[in-house]
C-alpha atoms as a PDB file:
ATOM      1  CA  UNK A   1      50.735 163.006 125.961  1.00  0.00           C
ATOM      2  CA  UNK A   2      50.120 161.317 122.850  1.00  0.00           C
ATOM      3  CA  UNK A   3      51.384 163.406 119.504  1.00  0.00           C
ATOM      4  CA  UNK A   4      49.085 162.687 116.019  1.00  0.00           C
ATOM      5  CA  UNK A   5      51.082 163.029 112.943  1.00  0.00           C
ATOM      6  CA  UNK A   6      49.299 163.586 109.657  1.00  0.00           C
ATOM      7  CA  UNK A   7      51.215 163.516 106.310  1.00  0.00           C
ATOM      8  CA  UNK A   8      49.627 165.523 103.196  1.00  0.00           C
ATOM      9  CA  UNK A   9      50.121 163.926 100.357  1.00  0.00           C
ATOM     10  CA  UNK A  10      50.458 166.649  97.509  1.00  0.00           C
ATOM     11  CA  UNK A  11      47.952 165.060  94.118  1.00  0.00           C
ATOM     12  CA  UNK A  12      49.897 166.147  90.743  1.00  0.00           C
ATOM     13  CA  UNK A  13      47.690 168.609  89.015  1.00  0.00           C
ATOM     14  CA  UNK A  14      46.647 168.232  85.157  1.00  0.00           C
ATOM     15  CA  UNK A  15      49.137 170.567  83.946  1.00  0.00           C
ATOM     16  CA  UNK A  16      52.051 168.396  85.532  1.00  0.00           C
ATOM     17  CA  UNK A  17      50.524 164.869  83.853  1.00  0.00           C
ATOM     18  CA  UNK A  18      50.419 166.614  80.576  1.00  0.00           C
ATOM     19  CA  UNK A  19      54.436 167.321  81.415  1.00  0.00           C
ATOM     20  CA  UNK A  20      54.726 163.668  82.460  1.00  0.00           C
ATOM     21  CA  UNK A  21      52.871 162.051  79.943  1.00  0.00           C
ATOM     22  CA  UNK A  22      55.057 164.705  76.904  1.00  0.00           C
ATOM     23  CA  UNK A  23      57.969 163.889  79.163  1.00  0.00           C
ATOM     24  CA  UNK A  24      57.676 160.288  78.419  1.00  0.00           C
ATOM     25  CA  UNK A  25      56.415 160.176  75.206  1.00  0.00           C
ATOM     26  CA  UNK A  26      58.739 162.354  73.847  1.00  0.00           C
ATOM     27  CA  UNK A  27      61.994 159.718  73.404  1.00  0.00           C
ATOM     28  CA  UNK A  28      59.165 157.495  72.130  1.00  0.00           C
ATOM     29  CA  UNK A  29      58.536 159.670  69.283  1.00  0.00           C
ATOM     30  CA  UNK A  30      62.449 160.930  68.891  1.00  0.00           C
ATOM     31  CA  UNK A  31      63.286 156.838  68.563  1.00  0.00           C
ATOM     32  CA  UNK A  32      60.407 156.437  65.848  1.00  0.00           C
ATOM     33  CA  UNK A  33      61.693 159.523  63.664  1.00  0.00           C
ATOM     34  CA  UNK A  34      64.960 157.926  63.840  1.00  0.00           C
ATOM     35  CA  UNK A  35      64.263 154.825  62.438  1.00  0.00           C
ATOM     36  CA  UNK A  36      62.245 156.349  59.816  1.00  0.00           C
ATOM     37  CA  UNK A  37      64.963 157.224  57.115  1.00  0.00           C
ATOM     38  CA  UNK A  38      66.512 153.621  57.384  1.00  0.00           C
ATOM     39  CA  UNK A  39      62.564 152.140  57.063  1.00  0.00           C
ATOM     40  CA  UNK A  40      62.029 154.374  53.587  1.00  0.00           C
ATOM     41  CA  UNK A  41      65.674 153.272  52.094  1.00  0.00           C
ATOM     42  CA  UNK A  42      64.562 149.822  52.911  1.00  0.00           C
ATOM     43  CA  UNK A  43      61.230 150.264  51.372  1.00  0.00           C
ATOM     44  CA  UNK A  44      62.503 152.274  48.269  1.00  0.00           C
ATOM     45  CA  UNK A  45      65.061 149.329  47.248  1.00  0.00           C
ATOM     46  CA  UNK A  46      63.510 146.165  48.361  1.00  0.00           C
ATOM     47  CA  UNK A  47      59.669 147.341  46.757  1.00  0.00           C
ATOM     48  CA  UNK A  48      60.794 149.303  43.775  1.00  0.00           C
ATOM     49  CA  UNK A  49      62.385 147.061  41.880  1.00  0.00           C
ATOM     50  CA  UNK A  50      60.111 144.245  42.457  1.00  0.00           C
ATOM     51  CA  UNK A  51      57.365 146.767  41.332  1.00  0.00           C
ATOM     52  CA  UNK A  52      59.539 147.556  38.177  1.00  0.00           C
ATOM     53  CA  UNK A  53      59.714 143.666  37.542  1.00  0.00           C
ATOM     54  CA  UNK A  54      56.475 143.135  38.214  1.00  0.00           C
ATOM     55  CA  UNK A  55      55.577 146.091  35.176  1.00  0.00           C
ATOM     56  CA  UNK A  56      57.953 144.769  32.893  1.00  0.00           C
ATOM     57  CA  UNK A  57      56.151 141.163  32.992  1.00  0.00           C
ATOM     58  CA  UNK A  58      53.054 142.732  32.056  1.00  0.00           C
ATOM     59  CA  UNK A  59      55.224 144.075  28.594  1.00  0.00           C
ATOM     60  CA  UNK A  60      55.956 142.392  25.347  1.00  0.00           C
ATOM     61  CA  UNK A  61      59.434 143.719  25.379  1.00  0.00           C
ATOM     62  CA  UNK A  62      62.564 141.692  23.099  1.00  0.00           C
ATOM     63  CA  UNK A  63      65.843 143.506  23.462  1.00  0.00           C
ATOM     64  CA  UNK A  64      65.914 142.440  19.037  1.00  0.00           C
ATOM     65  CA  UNK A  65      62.794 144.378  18.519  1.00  0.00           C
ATOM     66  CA  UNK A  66      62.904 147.681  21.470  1.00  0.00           C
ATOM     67  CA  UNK A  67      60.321 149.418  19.371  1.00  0.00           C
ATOM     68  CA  UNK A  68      57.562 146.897  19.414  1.00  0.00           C
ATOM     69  CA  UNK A  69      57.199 147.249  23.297  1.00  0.00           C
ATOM     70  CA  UNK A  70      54.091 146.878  24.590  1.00  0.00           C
ATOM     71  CA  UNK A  71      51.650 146.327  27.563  1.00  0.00           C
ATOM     72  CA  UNK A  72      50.157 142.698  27.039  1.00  0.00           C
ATOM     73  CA  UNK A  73      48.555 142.445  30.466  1.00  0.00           C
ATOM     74  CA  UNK A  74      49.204 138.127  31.579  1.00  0.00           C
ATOM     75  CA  UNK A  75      50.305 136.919  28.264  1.00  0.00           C
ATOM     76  CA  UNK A  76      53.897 136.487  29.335  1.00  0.00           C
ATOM     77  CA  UNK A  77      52.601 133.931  32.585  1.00  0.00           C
ATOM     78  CA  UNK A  78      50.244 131.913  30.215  1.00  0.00           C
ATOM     79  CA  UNK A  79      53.135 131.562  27.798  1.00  0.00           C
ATOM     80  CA  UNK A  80      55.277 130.936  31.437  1.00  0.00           C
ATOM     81  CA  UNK A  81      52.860 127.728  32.070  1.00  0.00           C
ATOM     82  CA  UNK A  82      52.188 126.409  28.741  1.00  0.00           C
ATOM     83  CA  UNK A  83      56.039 126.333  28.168  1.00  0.00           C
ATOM     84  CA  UNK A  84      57.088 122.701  28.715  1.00  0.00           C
ATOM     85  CA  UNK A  85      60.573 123.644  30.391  1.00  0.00           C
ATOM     86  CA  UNK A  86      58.740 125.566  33.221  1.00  0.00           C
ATOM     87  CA  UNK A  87      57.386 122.354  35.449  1.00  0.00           C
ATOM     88  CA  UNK A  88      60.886 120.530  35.051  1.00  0.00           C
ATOM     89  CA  UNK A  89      62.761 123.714  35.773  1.00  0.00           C
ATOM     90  CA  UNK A  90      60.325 123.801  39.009  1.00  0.00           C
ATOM     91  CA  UNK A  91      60.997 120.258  39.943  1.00  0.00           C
ATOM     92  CA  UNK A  92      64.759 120.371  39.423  1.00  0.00           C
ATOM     93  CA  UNK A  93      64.695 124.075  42.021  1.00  0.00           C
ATOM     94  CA  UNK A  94      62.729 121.815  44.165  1.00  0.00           C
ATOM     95  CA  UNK A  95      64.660 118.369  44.462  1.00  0.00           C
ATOM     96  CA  UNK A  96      68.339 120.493  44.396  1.00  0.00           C
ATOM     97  CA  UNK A  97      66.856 122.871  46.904  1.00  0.00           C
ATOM     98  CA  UNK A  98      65.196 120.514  49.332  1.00  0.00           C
ATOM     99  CA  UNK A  99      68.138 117.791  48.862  1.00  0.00           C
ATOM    100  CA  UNK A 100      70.776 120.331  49.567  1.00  0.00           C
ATOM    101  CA  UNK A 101      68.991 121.815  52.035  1.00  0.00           C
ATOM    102  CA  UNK A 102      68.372 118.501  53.815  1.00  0.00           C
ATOM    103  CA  UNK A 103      71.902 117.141  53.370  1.00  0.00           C
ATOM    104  CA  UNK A 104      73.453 120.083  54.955  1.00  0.00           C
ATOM    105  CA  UNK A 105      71.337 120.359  57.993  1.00  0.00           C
ATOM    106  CA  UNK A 106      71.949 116.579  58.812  1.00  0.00           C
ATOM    107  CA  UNK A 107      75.355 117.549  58.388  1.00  0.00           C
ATOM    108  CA  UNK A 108      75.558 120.506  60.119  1.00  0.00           C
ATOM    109  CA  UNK A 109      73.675 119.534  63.010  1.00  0.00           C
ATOM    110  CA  UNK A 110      76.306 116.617  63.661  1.00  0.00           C
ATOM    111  CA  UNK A 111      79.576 119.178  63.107  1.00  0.00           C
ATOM    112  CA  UNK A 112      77.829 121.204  65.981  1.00  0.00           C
ATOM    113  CA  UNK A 113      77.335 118.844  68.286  1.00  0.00           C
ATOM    114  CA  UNK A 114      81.016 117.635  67.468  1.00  0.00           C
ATOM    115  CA  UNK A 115      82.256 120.869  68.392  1.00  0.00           C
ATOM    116  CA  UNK A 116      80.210 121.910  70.981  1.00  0.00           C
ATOM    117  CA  UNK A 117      82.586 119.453  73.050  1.00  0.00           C
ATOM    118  CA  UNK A 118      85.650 121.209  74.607  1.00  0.00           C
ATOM    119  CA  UNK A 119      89.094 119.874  73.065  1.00  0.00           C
ATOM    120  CA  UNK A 120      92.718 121.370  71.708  1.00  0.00           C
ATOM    121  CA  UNK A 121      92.025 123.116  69.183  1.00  0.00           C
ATOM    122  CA  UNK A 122      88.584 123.576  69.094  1.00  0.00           C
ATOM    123  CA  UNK A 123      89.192 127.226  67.573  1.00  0.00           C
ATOM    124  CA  UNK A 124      91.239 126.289  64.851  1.00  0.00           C
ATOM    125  CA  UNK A 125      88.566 123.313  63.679  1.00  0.00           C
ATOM    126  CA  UNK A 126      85.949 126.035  64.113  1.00  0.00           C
ATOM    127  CA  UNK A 127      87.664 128.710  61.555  1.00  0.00           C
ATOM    128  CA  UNK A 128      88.434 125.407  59.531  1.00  0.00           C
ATOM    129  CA  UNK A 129      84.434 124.380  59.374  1.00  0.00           C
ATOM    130  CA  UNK A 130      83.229 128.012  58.036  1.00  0.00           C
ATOM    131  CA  UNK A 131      85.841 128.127  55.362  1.00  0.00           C
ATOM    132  CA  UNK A 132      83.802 126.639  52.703  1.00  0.00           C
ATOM    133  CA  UNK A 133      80.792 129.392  53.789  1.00  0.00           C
ATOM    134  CA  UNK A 134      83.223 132.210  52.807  1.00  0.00           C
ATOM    135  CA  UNK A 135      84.392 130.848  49.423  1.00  0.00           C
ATOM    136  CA  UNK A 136      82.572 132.818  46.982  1.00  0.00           C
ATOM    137  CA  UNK A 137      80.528 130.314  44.692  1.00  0.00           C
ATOM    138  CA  UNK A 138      81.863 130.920  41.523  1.00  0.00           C
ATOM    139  CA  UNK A 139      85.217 130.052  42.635  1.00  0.00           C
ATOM    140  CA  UNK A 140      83.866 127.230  44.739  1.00  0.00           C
ATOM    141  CA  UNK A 141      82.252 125.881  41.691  1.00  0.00           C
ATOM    142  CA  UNK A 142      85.023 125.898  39.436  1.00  0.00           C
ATOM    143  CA  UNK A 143      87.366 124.088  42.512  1.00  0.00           C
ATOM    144  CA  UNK A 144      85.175 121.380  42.394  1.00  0.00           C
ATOM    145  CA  UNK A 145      84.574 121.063  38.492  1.00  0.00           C
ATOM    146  CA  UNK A 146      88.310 120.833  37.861  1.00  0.00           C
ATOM    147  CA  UNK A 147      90.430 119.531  40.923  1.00  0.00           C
ATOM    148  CA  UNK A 148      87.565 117.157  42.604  1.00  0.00           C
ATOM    149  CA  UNK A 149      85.276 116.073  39.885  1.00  0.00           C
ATOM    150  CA  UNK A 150      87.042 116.074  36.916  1.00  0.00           C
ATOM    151  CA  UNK A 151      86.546 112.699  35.405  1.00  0.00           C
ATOM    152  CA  UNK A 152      90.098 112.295  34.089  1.00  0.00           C
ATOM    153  CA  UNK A 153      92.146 114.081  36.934  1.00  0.00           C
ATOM    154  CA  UNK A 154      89.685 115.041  39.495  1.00  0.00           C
ATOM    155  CA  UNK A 155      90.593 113.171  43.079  1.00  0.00           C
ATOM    156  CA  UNK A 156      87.093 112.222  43.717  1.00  0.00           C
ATOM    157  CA  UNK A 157      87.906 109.623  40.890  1.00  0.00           C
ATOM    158  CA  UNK A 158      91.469 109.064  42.268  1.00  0.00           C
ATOM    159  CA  UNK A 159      89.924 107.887  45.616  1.00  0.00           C
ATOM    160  CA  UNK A 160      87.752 105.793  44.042  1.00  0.00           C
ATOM    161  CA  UNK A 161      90.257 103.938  42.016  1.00  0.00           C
ATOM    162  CA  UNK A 162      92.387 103.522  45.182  1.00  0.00           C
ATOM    163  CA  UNK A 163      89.460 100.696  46.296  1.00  0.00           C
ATOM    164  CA  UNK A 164      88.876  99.186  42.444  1.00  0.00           C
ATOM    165  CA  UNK A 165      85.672 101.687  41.965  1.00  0.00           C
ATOM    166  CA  UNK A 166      86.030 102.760  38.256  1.00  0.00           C
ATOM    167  CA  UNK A 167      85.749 106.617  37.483  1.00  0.00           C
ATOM    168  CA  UNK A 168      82.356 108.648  37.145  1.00  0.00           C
ATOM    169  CA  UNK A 169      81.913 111.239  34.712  1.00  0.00           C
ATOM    170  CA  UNK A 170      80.453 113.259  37.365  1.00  0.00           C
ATOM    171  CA  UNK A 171      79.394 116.502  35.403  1.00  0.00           C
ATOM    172  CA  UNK A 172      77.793 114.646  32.391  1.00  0.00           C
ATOM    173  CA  UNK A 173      76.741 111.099  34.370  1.00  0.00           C
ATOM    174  CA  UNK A 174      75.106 112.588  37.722  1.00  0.00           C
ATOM    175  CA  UNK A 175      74.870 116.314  36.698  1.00  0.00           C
ATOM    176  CA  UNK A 176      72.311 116.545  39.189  1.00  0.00           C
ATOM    177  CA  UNK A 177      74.093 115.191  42.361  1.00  0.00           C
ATOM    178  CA  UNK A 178      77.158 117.184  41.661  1.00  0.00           C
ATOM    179  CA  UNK A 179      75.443 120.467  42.178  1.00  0.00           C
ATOM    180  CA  UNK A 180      73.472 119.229  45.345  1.00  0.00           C
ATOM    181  CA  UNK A 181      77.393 117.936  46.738  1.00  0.00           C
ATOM    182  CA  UNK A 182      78.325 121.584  45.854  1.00  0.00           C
ATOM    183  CA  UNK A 183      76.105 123.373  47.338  1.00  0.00           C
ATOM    184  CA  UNK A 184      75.863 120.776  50.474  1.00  0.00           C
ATOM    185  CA  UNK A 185      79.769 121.125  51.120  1.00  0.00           C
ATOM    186  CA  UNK A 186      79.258 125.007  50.823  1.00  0.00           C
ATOM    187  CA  UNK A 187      75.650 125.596  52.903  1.00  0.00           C
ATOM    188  CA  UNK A 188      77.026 122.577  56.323  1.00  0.00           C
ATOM    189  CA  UNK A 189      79.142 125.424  57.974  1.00  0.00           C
ATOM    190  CA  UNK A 190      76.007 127.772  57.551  1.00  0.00           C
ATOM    191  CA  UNK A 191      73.604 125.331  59.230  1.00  0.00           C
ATOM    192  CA  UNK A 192      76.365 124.723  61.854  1.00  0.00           C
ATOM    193  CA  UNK A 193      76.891 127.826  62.939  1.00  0.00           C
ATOM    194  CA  UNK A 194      73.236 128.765  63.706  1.00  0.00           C
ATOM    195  CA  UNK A 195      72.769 125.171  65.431  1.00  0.00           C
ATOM    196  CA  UNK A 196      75.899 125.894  67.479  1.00  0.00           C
ATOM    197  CA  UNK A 197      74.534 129.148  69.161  1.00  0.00           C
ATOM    198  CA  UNK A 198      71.478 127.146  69.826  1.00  0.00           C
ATOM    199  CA  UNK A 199      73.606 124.286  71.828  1.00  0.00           C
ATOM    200  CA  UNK A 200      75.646 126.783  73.386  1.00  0.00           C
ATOM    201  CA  UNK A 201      73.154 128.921  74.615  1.00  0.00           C
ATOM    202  CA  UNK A 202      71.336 125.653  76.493  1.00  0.00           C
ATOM    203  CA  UNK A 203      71.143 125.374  80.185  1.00  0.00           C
ATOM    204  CA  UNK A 204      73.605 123.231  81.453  1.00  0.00           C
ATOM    205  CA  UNK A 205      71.801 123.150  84.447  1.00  0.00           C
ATOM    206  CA  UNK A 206      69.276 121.534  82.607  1.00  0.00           C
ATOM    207  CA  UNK A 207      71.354 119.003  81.009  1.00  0.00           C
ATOM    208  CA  UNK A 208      73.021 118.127  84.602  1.00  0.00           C
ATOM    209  CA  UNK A 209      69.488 117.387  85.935  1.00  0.00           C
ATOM    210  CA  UNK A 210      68.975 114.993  83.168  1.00  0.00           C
ATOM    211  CA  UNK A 211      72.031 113.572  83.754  1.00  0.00           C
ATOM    212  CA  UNK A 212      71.429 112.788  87.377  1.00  0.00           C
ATOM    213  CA  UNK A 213      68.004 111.717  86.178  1.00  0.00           C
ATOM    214  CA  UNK A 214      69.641 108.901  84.252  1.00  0.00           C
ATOM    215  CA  UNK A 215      68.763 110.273  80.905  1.00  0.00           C
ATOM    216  CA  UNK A 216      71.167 108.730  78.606  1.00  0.00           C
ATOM    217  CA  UNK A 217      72.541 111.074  76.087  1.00  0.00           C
ATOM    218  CA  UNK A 218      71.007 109.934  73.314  1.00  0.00           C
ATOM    219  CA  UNK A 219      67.629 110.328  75.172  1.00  0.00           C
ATOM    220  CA  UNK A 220      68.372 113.914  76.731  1.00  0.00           C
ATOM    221  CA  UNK A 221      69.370 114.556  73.320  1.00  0.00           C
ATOM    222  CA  UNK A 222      66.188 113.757  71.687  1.00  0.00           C
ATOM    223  CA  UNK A 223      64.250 115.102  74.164  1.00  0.00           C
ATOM    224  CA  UNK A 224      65.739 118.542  75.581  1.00  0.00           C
ATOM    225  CA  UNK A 225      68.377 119.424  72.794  1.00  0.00           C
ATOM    226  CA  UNK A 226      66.378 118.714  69.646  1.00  0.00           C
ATOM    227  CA  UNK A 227      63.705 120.408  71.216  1.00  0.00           C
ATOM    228  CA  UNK A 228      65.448 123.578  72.119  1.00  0.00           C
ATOM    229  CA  UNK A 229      66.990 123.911  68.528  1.00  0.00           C
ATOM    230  CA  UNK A 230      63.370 124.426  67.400  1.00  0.00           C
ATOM    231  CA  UNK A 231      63.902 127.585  66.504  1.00  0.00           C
ATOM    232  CA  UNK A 232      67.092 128.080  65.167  1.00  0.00           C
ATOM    233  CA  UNK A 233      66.636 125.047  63.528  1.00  0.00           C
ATOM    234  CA  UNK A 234      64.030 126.864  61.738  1.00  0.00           C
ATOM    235  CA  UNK A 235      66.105 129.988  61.456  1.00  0.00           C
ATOM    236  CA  UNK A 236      68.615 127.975  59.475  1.00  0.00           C
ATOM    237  CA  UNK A 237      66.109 126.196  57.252  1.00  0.00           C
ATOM    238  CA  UNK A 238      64.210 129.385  56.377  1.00  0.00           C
ATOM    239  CA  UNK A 239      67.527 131.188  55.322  1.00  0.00           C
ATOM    240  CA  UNK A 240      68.637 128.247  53.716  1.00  0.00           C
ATOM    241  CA  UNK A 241      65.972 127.322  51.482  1.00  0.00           C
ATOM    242  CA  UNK A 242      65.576 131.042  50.038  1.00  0.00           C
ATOM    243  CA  UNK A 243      69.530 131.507  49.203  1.00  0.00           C
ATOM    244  CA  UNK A 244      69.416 128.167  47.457  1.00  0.00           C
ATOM    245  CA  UNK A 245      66.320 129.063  45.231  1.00  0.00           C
ATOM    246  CA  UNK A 246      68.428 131.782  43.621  1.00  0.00           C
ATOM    247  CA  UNK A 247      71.078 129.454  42.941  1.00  0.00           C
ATOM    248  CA  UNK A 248      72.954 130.202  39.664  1.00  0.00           C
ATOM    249  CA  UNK A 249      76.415 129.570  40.195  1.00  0.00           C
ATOM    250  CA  UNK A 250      77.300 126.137  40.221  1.00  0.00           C
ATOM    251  CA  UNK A 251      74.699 124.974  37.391  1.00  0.00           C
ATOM    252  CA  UNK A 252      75.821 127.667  35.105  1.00  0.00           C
ATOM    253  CA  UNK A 253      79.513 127.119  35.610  1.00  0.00           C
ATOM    254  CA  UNK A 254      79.514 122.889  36.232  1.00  0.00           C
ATOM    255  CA  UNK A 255      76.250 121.760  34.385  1.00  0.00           C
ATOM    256  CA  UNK A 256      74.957 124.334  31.999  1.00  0.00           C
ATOM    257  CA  UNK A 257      71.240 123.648  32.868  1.00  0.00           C
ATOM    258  CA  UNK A 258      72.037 120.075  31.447  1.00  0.00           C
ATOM    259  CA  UNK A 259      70.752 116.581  32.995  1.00  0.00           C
ATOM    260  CA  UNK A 260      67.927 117.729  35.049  1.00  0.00           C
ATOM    261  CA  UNK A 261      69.705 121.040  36.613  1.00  0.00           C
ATOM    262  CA  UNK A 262      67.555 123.607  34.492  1.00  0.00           C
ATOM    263  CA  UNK A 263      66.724 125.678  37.582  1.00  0.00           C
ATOM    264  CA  UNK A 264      64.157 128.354  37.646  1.00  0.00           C
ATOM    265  CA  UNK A 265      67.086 130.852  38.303  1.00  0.00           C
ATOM    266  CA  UNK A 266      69.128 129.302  35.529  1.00  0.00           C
ATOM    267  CA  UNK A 267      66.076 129.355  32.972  1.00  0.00           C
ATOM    268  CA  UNK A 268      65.160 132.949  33.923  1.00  0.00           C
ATOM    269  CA  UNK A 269      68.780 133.820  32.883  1.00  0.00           C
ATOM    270  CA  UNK A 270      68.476 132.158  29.509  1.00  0.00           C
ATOM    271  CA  UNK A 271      65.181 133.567  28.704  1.00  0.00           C
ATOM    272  CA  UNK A 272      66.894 136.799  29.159  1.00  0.00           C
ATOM    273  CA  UNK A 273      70.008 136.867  28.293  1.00  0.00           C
ATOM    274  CA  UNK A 274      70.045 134.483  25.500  1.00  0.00           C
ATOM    275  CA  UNK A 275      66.287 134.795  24.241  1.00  0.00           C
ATOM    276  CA  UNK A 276      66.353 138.308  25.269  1.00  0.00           C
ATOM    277  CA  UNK A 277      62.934 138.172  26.131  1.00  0.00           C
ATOM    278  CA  UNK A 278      63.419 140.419  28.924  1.00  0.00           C
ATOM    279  CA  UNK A 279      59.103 140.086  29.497  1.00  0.00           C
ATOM    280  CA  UNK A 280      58.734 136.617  29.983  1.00  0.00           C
ATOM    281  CA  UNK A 281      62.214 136.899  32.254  1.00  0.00           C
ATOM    282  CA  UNK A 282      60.511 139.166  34.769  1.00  0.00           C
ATOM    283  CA  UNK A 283      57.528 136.759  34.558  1.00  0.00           C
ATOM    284  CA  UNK A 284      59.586 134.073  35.766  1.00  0.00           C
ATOM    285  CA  UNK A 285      61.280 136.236  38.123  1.00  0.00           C
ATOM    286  CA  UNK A 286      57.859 136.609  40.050  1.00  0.00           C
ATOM    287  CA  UNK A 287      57.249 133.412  39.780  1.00  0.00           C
ATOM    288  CA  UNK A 288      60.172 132.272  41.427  1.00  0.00           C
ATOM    289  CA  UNK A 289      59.693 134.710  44.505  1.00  0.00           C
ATOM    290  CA  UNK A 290      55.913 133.420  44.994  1.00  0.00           C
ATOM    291  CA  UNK A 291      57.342 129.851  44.878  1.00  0.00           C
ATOM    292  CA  UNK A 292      60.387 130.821  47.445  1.00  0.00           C
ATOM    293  CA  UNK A 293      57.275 132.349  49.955  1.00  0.00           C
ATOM    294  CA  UNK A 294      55.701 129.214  49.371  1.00  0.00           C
ATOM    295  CA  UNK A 295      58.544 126.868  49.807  1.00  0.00           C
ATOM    296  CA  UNK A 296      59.476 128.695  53.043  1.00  0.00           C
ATOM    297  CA  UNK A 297      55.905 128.523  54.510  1.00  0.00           C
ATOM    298  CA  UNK A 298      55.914 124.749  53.819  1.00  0.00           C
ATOM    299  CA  UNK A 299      59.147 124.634  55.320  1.00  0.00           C
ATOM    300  CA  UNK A 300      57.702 126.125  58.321  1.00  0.00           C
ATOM    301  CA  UNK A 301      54.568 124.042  58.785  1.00  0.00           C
ATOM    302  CA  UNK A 302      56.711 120.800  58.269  1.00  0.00           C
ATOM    303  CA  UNK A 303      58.948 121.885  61.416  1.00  0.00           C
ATOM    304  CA  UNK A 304      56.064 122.671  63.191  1.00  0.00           C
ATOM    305  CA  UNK A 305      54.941 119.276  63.348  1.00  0.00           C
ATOM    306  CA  UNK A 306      58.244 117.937  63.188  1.00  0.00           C
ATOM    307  CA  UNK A 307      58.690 119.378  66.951  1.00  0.00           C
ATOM    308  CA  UNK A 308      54.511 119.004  67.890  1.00  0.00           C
ATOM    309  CA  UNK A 309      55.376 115.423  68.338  1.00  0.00           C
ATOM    310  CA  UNK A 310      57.875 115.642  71.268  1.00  0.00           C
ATOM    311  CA  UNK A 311      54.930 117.871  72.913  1.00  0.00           C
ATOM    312  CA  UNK A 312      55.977 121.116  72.215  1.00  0.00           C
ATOM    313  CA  UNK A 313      53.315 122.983  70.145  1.00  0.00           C
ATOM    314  CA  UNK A 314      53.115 126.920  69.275  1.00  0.00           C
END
């Protein structure tokens, strides 16, 4: 006797997909109004004062003279670009910015790959490495002015007379390279630590097959770690490049603007705080953010081809 089983499968009706469909939906919607409060803070003090800036470089406003304020539409950028200081004070932001930046990459990238190694100590030398990150740049500036650079008892000059090189006036003489050593020595541990999360999190797997490959390391370097620290490379470059635009620190406490190191940070501070032209200040305060979103997307593209030519495109 043969026995036929049938199985009745039971269809949802509308009523219970409406309930499925709310059902999942709903956490959606929960998670959105969540992260609304945190988006409008964000908004209101990021946007506002940029907006604010953005008004007051449309104003004729002197601190000398409050009563003479007055909306003057683009007066303040044409007097911004016919000013002769403007175009050196946007090729000394440049050279300090891309030099530093540069210098402490190179740098960085080596320190992580030196202690991406396992050997005693290794902890210690990595607490050791982000030390000059954490000094606050004031202070780091005025370390270096007066205990390394000083030309009559700095011990950059000691070490120099110890193999018959005669001292360097290094804040008056090379104004220019001082800052870029400053901010180099301070900005290394920054680029090391995002370089050494990108080595660390690479397959050693990877690295093994290479190995038994006969990839030497300078060649599986070159061709599976560079590659891989494609992005963080340009995580670190990006970050990089817009904290050293607003540089202020070290020029105003070492140089003074002097010798080349009139940044666009330094001369927006002197055009308001010492001309008290507090217009043609927010004028050069745009300025300097359109030329840190340019500098970044040039920093970008350059990387981009940078890495294109071990094969890897986007």
């Amino acid at each position: 006797m043969t026995v036929t089983m049938t199985e009745t499968v039971v269809q949802p009706g509308p009523s219970a997909i409406r309930d499925g469909r709310a059902s999942g939906t709903r956490p959606l919607r929960v998670a959105r109004a969540l992260v609304w409060p945190a988006l409008t803070v964000s908004i209101v003090l990021t946007q506002i004062p940029f907006l604010l800036t953005i008004s007051y470089s449309l104003q004729r406003w002197n601190l000398l003279r409050p009563g003479q304020r007055e909306f003057v539409g683009f007066e303040n950028y044409v007097t911004v670009f016919a000013n002769g200081s403007f175009l050196s004070s946007l090729w000394a932001t440049v050279l300090i910015t891309g030099s530093s930046v540069v210098l402490s990459f190179v740098l960085g990238l080596l320190f992580a790959v030196l202690l991406d190694r396992r050997f005693v100590g290794q902890g210690v030398a990595r607490t050791l490495m982000i030390t000059p990150f954490l000094v606050m740049p004031a202070a780091a500036a005025l370390i270096w002015k007066w205990s390394i650079l000083d030309a009559s008892s700095g011990i950059a000059n000691w070490l120099l007379g110890l193999v018959g090189i005669p001292p360097v006036a290094w804040n008056t003489d090379v104004p220019i390279w001082t800052v870029i050593i400053v901010l180099t020595w301070q900005y290394t541990p920054f680029m090391m630590l995002i370089l050494l999360a990108g080595l660390q999190s690479q397959s050693r797997d990877v690295l093994e097959a290479a190995s038994v490959d006969g990839a030497g390391p300078v060649r599986t370097f070159g061709l599976i770690t560079l590659p891989h620290l494609r992005q963080y490379t340009e995580i670190a470059v990006l970050l990089a490049s817009i904290m050293l635009l607003q540089t202020f620190d070290p020029i105003a406490i070492m140089t003074r603007g002097t010798g080349g190191t009139k940044t666009l940070s330094y001369l927006l501070y002197e055009r308001a705080f010492v001309g008290l032209e507090v217009g043609e200040a927010a004028a050069y305060g745009v300025i300097t953010v359109i030329v840190t979103i340019a500098v970044a997307l040039v920093a970008l593209r350059t990387l981009f081809k940078v890495f294109s030519t071990e094969g890897i495109s986007r």
